[in-house]
N, C-alpha and C. Protein backbone atom coordinates (compact mmCIF):
# COMPACT_ATOMS: atom_id res chain seq x y z
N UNK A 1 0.82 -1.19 0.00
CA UNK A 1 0.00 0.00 0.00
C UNK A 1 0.86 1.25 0.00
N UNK A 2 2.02 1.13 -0.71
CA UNK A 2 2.88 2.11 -0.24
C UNK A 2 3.14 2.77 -1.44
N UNK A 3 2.23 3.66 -1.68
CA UNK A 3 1.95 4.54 -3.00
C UNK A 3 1.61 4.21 -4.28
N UNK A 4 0.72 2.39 -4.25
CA UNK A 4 0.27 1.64 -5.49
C UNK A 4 -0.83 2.89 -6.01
N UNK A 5 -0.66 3.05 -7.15
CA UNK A 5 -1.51 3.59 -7.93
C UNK A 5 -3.05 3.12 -8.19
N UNK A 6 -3.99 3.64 -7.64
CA UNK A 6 -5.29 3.28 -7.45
C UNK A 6 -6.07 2.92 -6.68
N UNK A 7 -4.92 2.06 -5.38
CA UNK A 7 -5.60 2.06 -3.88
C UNK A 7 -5.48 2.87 -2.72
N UNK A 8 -6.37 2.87 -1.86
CA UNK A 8 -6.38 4.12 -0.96
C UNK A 8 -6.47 3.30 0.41
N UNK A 9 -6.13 3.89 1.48
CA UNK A 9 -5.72 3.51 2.62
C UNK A 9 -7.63 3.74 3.32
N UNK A 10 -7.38 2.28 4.10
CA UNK A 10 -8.76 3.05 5.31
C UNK A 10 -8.47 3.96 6.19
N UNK A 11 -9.73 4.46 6.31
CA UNK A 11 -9.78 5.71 7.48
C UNK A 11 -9.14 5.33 8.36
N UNK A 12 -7.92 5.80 9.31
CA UNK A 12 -7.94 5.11 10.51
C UNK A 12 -6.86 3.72 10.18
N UNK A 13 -6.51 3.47 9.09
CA UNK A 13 -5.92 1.91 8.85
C UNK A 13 -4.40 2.17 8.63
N UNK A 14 -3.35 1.82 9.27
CA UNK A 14 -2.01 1.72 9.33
C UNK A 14 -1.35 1.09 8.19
N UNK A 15 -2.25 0.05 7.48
CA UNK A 15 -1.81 -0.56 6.34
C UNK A 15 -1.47 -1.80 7.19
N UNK A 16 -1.34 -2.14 7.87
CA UNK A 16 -0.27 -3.67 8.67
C UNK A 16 -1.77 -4.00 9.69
N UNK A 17 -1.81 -5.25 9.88
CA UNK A 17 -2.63 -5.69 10.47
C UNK A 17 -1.60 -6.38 11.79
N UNK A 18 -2.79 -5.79 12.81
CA UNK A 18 -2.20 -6.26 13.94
C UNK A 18 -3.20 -7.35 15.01
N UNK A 19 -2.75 -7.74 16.01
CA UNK A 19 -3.21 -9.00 16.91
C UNK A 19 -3.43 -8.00 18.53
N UNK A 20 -2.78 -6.82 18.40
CA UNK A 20 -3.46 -5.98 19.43
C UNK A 20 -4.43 -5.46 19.31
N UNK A 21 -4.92 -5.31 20.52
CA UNK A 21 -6.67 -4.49 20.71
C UNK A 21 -6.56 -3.29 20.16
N UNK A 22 -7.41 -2.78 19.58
CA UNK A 22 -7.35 -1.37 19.56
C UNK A 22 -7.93 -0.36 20.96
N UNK A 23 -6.53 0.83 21.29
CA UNK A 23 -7.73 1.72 21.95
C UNK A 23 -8.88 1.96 21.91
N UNK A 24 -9.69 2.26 21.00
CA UNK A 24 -11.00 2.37 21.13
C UNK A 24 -11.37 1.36 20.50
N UNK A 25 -12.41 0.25 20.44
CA UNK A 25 -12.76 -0.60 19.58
C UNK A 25 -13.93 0.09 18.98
N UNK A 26 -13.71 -0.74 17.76
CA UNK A 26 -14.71 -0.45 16.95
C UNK A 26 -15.73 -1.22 16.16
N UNK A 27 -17.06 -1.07 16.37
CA UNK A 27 -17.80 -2.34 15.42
C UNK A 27 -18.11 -2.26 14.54
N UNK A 28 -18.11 -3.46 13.96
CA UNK A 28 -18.04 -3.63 12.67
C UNK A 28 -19.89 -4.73 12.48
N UNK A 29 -19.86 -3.68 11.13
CA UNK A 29 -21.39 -4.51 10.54
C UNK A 29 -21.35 -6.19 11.26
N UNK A 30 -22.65 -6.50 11.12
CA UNK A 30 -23.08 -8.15 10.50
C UNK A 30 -22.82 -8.10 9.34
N UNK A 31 -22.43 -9.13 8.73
CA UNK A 31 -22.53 -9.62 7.65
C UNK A 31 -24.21 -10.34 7.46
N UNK A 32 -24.84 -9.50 6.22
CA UNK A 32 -25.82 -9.74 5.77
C UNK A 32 -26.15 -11.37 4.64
N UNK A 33 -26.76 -12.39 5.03
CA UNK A 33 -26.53 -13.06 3.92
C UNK A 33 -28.49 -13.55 3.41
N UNK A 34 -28.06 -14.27 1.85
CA UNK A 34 -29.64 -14.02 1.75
C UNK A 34 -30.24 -15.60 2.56
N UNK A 35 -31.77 -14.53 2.33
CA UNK A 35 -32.72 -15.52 2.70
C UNK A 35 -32.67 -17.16 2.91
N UNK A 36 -32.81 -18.61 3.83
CA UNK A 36 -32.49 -19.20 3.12
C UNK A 36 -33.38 -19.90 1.89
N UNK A 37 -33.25 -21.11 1.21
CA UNK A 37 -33.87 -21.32 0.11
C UNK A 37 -34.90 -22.87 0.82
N UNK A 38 -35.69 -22.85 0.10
CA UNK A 38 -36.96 -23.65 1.05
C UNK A 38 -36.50 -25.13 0.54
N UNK A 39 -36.36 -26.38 1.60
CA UNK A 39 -36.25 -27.90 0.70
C UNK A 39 -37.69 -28.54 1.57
N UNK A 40 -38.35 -28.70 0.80
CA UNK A 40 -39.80 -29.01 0.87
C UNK A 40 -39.55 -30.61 0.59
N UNK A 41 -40.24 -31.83 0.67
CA UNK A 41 -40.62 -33.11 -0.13
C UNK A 41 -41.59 -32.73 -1.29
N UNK A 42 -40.27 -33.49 -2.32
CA UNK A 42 -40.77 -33.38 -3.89
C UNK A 42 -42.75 -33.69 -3.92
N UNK A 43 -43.26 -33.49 -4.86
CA UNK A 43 -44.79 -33.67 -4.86
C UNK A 43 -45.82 -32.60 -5.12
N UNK A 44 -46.79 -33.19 -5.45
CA UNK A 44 -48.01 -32.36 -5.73
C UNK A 44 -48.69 -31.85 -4.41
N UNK A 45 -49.09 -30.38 -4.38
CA UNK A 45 -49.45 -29.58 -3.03
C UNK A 45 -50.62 -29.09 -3.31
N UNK A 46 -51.40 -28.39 -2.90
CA UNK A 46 -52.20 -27.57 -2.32
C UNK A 46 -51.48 -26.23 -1.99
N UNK A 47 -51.51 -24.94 -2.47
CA UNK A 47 -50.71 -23.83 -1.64
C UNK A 47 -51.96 -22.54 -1.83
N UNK A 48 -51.30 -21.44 -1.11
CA UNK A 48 -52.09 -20.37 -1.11
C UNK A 48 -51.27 -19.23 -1.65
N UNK A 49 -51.42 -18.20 -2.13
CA UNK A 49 -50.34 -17.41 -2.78
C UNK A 49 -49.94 -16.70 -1.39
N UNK A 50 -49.25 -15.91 -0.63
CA UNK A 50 -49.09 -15.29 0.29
C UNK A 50 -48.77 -13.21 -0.20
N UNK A 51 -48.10 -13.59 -0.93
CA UNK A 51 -47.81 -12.32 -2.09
C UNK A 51 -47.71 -12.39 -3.08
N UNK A 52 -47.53 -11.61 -4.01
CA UNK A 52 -47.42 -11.38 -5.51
C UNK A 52 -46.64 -9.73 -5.94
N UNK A 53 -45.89 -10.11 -6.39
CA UNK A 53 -45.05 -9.02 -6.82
C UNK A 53 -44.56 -9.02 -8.42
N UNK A 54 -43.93 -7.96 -8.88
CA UNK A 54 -42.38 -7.51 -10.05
C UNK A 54 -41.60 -6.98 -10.02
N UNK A 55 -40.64 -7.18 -10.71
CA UNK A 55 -39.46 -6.21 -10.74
C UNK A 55 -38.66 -6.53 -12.18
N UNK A 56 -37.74 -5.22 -12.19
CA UNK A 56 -36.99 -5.57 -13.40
C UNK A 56 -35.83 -6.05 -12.63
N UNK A 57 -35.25 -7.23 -12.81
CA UNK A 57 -33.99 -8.23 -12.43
C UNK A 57 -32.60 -7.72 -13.04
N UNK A 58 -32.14 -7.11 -12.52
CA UNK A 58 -30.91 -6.40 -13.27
C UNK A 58 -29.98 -7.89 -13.49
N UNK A 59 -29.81 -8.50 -12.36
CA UNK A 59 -29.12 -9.59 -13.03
C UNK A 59 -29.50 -10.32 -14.30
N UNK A 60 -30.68 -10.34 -14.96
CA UNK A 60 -30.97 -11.20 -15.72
C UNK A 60 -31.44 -9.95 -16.85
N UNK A 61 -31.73 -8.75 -16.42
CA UNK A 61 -32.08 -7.76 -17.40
C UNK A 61 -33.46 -8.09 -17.89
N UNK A 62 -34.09 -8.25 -17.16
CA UNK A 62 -35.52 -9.08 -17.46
C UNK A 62 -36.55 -8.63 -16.19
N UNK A 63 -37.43 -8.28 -16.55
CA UNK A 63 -38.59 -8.29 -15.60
C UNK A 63 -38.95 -9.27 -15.34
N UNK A 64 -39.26 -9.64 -13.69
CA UNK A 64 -39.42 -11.27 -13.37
C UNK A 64 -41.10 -10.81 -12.39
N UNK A 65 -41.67 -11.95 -12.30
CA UNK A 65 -42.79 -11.58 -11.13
C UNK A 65 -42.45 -12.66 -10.44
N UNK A 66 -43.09 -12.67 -8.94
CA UNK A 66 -42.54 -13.49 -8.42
C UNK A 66 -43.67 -14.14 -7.31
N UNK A 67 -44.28 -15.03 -7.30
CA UNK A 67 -45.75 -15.84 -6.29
C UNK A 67 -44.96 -16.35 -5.33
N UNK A 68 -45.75 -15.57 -3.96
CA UNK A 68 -44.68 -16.29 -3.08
C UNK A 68 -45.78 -16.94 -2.29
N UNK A 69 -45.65 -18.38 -2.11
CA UNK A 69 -47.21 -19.75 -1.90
C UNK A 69 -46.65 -20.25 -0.30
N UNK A 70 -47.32 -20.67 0.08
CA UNK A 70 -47.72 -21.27 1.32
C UNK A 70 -48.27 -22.49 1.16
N UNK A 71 -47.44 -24.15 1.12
CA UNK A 71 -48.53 -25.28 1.03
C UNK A 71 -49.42 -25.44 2.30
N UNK A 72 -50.38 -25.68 1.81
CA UNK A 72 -51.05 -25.68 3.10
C UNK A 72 -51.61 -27.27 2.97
N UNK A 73 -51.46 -28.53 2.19
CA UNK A 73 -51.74 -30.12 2.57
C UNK A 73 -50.44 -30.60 2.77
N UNK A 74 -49.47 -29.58 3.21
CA UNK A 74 -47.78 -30.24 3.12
C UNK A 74 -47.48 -31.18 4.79
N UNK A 75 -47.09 -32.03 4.82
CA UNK A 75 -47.17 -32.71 5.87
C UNK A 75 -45.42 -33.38 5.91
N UNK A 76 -44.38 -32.64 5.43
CA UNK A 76 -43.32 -33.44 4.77
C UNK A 76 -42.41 -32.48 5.94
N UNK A 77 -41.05 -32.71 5.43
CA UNK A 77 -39.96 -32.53 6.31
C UNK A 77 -40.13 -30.81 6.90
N UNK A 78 -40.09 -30.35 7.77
CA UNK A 78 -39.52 -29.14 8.27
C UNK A 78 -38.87 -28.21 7.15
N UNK A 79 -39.49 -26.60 6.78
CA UNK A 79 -38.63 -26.26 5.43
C UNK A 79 -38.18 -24.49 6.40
N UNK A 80 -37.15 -23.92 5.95
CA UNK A 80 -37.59 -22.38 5.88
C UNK A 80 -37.17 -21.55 4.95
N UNK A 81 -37.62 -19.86 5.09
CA UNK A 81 -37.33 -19.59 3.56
C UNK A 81 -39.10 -19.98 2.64
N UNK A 82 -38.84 -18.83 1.89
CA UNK A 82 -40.07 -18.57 1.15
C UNK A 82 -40.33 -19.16 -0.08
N UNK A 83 -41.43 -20.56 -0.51
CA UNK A 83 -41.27 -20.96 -1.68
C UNK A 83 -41.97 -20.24 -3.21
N UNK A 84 -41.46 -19.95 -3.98
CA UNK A 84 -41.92 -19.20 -4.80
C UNK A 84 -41.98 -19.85 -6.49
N UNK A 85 -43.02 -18.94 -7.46
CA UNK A 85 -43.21 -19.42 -8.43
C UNK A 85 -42.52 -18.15 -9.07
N UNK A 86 -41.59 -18.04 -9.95
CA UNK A 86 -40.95 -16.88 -10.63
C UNK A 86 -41.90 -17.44 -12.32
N UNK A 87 -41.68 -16.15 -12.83
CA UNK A 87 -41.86 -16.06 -14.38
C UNK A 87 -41.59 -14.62 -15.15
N UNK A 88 -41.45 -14.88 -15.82
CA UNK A 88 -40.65 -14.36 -17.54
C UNK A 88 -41.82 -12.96 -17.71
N UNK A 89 -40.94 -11.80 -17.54
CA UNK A 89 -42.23 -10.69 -17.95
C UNK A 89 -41.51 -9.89 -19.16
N UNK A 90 -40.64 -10.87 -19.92
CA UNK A 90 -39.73 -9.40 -20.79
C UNK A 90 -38.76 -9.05 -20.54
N UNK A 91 -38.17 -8.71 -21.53
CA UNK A 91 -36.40 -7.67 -21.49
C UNK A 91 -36.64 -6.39 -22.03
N UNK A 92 -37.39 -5.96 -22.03
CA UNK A 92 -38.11 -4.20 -22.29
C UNK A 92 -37.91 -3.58 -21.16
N UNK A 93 -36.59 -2.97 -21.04
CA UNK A 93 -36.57 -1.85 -20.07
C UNK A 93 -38.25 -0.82 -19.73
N UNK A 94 -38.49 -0.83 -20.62
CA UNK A 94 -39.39 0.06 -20.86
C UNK A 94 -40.70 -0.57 -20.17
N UNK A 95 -41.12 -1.78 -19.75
CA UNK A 95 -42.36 -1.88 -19.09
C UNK A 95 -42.41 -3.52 -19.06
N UNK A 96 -42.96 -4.18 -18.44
CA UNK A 96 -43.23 -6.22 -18.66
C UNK A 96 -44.03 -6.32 -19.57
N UNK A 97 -44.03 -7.31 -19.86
CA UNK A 97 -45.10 -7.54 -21.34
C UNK A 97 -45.25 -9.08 -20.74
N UNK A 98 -46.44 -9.78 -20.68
CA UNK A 98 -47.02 -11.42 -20.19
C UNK A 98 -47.44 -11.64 -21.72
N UNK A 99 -46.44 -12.60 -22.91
CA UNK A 99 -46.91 -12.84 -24.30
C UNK A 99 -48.57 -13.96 -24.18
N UNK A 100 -48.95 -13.96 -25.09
CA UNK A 100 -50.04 -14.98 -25.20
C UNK A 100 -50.01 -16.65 -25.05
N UNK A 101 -48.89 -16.95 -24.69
CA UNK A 101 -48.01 -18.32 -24.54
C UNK A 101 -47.50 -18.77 -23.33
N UNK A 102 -47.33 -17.07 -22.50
CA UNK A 102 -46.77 -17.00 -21.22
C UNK A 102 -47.02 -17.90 -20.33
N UNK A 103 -45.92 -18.47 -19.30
CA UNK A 103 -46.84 -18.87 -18.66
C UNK A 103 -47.27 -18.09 -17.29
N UNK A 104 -47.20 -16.87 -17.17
CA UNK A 104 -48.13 -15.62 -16.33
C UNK A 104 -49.20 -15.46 -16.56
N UNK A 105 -49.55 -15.38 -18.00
CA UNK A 105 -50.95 -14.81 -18.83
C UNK A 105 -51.53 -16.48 -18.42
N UNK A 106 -51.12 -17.68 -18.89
CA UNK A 106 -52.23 -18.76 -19.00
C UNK A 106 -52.37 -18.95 -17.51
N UNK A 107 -51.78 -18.53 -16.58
CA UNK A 107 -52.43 -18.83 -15.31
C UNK A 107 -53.18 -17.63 -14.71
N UNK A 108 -53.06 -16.58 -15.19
CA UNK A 108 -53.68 -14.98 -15.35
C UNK A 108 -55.19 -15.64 -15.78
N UNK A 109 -55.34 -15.89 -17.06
CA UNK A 109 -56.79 -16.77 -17.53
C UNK A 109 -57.08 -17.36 -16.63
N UNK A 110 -56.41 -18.65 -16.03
CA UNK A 110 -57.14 -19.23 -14.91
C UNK A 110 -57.81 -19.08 -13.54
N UNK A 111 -56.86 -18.20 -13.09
CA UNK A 111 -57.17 -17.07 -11.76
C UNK A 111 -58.45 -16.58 -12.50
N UNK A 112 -58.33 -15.73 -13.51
CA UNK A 112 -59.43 -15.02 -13.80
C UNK A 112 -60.67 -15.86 -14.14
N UNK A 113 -60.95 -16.62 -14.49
CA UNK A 113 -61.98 -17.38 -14.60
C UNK A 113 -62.12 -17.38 -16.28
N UNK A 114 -61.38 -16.36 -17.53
CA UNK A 114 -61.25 -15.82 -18.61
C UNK A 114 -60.61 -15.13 -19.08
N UNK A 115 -60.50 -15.06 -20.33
CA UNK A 115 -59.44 -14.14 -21.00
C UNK A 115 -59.67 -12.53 -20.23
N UNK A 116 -58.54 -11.47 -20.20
CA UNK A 116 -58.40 -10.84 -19.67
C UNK A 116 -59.33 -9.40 -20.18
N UNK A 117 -59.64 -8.79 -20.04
CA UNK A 117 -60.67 -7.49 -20.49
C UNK A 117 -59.71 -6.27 -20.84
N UNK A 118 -58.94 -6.05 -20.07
CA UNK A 118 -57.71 -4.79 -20.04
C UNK A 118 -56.02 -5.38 -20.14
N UNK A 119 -55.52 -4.15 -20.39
CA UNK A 119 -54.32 -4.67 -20.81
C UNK A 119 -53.63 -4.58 -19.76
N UNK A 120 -53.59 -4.02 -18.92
CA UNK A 120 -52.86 -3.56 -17.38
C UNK A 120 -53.49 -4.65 -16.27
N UNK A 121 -52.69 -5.22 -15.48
CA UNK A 121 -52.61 -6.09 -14.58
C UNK A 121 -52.44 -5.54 -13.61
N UNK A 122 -53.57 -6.00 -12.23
CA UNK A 122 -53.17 -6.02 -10.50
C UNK A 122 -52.43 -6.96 -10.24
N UNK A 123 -51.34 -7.47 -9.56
CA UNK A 123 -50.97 -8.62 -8.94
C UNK A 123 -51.66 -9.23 -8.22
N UNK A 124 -52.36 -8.54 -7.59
CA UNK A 124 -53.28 -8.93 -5.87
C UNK A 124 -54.03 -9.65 -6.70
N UNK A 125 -54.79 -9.62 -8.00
CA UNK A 125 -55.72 -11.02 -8.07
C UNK A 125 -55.08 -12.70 -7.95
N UNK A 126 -53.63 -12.88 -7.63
CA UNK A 126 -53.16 -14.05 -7.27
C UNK A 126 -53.20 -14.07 -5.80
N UNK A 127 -52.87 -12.65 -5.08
CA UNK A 127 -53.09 -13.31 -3.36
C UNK A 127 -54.31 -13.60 -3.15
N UNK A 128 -54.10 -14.83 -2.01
CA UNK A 128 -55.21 -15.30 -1.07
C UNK A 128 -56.11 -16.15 -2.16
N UNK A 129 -55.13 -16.54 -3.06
CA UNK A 129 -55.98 -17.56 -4.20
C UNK A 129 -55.35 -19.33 -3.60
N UNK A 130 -56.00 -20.25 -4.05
CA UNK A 130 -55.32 -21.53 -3.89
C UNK A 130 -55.30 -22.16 -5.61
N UNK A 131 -53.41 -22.96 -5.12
CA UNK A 131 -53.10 -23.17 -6.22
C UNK A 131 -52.76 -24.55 -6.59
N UNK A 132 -53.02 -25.27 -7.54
CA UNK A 132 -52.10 -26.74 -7.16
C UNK A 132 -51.10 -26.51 -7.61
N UNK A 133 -49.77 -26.85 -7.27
CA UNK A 133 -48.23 -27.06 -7.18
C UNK A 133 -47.65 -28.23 -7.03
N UNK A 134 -47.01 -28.04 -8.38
CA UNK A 134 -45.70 -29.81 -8.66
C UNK A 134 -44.63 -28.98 -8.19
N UNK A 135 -43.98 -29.50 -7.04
CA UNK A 135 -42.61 -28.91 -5.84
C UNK A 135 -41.25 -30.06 -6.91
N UNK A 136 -40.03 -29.74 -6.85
CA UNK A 136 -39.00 -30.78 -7.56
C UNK A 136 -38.21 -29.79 -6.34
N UNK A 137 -37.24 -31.23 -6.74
CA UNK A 137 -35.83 -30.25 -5.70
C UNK A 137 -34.68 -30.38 -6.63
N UNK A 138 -34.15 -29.51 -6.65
CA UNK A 138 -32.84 -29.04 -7.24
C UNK A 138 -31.73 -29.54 -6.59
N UNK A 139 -30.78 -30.21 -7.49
CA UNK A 139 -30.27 -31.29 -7.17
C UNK A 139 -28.65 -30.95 -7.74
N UNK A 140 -28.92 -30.32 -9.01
CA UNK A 140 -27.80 -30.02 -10.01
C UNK A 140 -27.75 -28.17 -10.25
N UNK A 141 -26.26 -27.53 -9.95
CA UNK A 141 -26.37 -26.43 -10.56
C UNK A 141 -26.28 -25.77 -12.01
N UNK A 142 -26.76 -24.94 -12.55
CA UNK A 142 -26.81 -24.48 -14.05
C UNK A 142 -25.68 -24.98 -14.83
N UNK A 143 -24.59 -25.81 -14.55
CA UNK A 143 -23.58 -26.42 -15.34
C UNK A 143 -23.82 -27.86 -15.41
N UNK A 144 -25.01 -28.65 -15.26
CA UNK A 144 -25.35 -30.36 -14.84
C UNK A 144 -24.20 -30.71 -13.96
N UNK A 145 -23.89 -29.97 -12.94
CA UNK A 145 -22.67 -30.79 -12.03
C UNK A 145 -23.60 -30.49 -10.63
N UNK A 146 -23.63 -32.00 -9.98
CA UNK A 146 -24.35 -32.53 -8.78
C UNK A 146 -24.17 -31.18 -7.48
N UNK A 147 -25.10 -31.24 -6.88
CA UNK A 147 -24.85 -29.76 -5.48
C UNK A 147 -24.96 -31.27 -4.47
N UNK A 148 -23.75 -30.73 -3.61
CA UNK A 148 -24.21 -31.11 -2.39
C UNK A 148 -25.27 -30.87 -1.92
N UNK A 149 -25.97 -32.28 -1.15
CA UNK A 149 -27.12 -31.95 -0.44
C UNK A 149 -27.70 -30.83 0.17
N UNK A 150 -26.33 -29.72 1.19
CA UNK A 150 -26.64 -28.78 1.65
C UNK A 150 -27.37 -27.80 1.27
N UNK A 151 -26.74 -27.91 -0.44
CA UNK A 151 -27.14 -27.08 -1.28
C UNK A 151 -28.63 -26.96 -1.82
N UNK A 152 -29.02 -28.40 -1.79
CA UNK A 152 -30.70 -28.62 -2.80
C UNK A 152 -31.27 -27.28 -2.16
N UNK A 153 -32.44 -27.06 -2.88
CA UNK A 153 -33.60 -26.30 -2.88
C UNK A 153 -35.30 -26.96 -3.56
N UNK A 154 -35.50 -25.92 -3.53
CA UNK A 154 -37.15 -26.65 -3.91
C UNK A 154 -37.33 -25.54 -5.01
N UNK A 155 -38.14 -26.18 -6.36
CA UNK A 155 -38.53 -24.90 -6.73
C UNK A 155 -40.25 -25.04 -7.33
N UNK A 156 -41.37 -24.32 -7.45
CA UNK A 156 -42.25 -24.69 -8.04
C UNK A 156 -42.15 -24.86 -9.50
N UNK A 157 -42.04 -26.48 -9.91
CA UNK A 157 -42.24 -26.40 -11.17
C UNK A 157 -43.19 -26.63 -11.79
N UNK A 158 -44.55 -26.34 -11.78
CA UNK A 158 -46.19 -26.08 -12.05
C UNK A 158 -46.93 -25.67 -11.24
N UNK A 159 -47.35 -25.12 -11.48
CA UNK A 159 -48.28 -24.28 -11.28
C UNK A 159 -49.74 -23.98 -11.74
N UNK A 160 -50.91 -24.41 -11.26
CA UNK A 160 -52.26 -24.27 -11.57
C UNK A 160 -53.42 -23.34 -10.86
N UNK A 161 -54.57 -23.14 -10.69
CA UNK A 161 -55.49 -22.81 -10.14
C UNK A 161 -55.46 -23.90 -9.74
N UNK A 162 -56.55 -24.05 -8.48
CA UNK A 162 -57.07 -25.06 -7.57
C UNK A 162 -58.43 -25.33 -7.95
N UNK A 163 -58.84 -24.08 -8.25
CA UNK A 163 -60.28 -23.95 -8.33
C UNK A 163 -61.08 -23.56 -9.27
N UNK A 164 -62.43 -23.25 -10.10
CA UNK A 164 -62.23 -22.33 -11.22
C UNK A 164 -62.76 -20.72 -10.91
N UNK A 165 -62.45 -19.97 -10.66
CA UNK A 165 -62.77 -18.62 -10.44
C UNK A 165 -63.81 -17.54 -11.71
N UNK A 166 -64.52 -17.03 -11.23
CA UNK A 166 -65.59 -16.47 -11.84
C UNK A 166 -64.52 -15.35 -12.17
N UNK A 167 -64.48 -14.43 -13.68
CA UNK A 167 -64.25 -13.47 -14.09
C UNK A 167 -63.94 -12.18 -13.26
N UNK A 168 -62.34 -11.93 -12.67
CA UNK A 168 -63.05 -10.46 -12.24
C UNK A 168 -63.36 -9.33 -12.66
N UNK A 169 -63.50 -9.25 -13.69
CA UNK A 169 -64.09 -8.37 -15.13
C UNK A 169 -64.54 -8.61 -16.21
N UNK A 170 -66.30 -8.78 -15.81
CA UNK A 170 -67.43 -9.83 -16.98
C UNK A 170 -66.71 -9.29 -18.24
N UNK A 171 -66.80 -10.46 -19.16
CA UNK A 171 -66.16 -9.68 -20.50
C UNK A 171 -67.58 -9.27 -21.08
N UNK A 172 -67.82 -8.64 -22.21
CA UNK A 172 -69.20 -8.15 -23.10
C UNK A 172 -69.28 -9.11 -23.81
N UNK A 173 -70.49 -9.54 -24.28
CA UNK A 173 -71.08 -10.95 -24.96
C UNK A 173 -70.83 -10.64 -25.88
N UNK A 174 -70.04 -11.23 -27.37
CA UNK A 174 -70.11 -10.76 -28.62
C UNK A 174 -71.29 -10.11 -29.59
């Protein structure tokens, strides 16, 4: 650190690390780490949505939405951490778009009881809905090389209505 071009000394930092106390101590943050990730038993559920959200995903440069479910016929191992249904809203900086193929929009139809009336979406018509859910656990990371057990997770890979829901916006009879 002794005049490298581009690094700068800490406030307060001698450059040499030492094994004595400091006169005044000083604290230092927690280390923040994320959420953990839910390992549920693989299978078909029963869940309830708990929230519903979007965002644009800078990591992925993509608008993602994200169902965050509650099984409620789950009777399987101890889980924690929030299990969620993610999906695909677009790479348009400019706003999400749910295509006609989506799979947001075909479960959008189903929640709704019908095709949609307006082009603008609430989220809240997924909370406090029940859904059926195929749970898998993740086993392998994005390169097909095995995760330690520690590692698995759960993720929803289907996603349905439970029930069939009446329209929340009658469409006009042709």
């Amino acid at each position: 650190m002794n005049g490298a071009p581009g690094l700068k000394r800490l406030p307060g930092h001698s450059g040499r690390f030492s094994t004595a106390p400091e006169a005044t101590p000083r604290q230092k943050p927690l280390i923040a780490v994320a959420q953990p990730y839910p390992l549920l038993d693989p299978g078909e559920y029963i869940a309830v949505c708990t929230n519903a959200d979007y965002e644009w995903a800078k990591r992925f440069s993509a608008w993602k939405a994200r169902l965050v479910l509650e099984p409620h016929d789950y009777a399987g191992r101890p889980y924690v951490g929030k299990l969620c249904k993610f999906f695909d809203l677009g790479k348009n900086p400019q706003g999400p778009y749910a295509g006609p193929r989506s799979g947001f929009r075909m479960l959008l139809v189903e929640v709704n009881g019908g095709q949609p009336t307006h082009a603008d979406v609430d989220m809240s018509v997924f909370v406090n809905r029940r859904y059926r859910v195929v749970i898998e656990t993740v086993t392998k990371n994005r390169d097909g090389e095995s995760l330690p057990a520690q590692h698995w997770y759960s993720i929803v890979r289907k996603i349905c209505s439970a029930a069939p829901s009446t329209p929340s916006t009658p469409s006009k009879p042709p």
